[in-house]
Every structure is written in structure tokens, then in C-alpha cells.
C-alpha atoms as a PDB file:
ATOM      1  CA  UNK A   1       0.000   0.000   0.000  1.00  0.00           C
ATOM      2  CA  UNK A   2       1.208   3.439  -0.962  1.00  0.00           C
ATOM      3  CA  UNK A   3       2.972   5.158   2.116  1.00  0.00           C
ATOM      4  CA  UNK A   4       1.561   8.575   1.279  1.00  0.00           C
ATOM      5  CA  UNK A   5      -2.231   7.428   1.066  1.00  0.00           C
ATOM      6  CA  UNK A   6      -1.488   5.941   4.447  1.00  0.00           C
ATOM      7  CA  UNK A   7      -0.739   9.141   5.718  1.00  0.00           C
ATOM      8  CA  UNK A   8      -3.431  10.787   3.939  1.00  0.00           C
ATOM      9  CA  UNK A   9      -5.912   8.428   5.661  1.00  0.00           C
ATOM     10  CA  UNK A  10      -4.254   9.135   9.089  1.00  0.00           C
ATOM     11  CA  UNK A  11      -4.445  12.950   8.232  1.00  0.00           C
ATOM     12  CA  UNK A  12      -8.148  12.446   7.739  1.00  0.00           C
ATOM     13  CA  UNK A  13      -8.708  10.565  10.729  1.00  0.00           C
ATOM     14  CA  UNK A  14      -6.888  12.987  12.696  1.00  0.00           C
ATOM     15  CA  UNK A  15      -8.995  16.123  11.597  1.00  0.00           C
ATOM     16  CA  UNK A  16     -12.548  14.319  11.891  1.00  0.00           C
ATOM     17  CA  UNK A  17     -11.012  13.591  15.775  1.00  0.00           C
ATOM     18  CA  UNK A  18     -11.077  17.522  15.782  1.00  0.00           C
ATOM     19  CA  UNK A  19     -14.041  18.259  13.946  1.00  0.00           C
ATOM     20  CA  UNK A  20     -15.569  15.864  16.672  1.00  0.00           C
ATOM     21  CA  UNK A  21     -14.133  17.652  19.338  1.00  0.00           C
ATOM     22  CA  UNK A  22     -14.737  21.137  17.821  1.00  0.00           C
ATOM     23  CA  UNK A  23     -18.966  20.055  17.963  1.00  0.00           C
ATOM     24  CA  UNK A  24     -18.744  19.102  21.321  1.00  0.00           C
ATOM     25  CA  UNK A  25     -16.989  22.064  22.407  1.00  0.00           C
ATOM     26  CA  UNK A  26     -19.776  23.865  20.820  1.00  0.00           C
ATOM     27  CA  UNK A  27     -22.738  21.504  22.553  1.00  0.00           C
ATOM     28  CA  UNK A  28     -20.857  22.379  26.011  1.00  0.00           C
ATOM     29  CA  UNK A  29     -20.665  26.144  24.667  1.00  0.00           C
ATOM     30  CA  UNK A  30     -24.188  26.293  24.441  1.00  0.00           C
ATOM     31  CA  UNK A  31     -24.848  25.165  27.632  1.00  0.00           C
ATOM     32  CA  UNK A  32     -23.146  27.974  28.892  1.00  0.00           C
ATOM     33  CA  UNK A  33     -19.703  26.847  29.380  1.00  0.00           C
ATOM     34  CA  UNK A  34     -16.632  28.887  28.695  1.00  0.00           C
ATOM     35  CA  UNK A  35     -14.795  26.529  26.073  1.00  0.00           C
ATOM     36  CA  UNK A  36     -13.258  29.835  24.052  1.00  0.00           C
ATOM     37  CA  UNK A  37      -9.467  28.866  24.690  1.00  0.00           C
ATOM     38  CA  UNK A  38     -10.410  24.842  24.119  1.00  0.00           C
ATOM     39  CA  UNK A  39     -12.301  25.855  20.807  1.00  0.00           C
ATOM     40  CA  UNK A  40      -9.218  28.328  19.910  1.00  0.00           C
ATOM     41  CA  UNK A  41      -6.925  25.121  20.797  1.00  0.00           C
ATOM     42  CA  UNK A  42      -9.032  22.844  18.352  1.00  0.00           C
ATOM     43  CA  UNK A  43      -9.340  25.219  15.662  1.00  0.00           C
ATOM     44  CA  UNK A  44      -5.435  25.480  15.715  1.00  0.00           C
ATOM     45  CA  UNK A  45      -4.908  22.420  15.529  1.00  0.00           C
ATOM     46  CA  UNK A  46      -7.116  21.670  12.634  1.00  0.00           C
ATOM     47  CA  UNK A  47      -5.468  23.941  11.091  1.00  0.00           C
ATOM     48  CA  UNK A  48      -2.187  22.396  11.002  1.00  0.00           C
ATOM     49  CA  UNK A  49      -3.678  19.087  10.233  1.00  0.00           C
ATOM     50  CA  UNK A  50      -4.935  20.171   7.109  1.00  0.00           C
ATOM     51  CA  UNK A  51      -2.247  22.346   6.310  1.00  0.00           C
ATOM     52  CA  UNK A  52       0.052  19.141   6.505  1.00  0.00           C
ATOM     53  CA  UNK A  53      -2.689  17.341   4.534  1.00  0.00           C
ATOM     54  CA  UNK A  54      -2.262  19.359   1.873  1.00  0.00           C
ATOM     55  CA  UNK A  55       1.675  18.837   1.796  1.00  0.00           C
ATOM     56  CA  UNK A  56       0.313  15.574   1.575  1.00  0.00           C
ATOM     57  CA  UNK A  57      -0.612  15.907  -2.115  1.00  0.00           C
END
């Protein structure tokens, strides 16, 4: 199996984790919680993920 469509798949994986975590944040923010600097951390991080994704190409 191709190395870089392994890493592709892992990339993917990886940012659906924070798109997961990114929803919840918001369920919890609606609630009334103060998740700003969470959400802020998750964002980030998705960020990088797909930036890296892209190198990925």
C-alpha cells in the first residue's frame, strides 16, 4: 500500500477527531460553558492538520 495514502488516511482521521471535538466544544458552549481557549486550541490544531494534509498531495 502506498505510504503517502497511508498518511493521507491518518491525516483524515486525525482532523474528523477535531471536527468531533470542535462540535462538542460547541454543545458544552451552548450550555453555557466557557470553552473559548479549548475551541481556539481545536481550531489550531485543525489547522495544522490540514495544512500538513495538503503537503500531503
Amino acid at each position: 500500500m502506498d505510504k503517502d495514502l497511508i498518511k493521507m488516511r491518518d491525516a483524515f482521521k486525525e482532523i474528523v477527531e477535531i471536527m468531533d471535538e470542535i462540535l462538542d466544544l460547541e454543545v458544552q458552549e451552548t450550555s453555557g460553558k466557557d470553552v473559548k481557549k479549548e475551541t481556539e486550541s481545536a481550531t489550531g490544531r485543525l489547522m495544522f492538520k490540514m495544512i500538513k494534509m495538503k503537503d500531503l498531495e
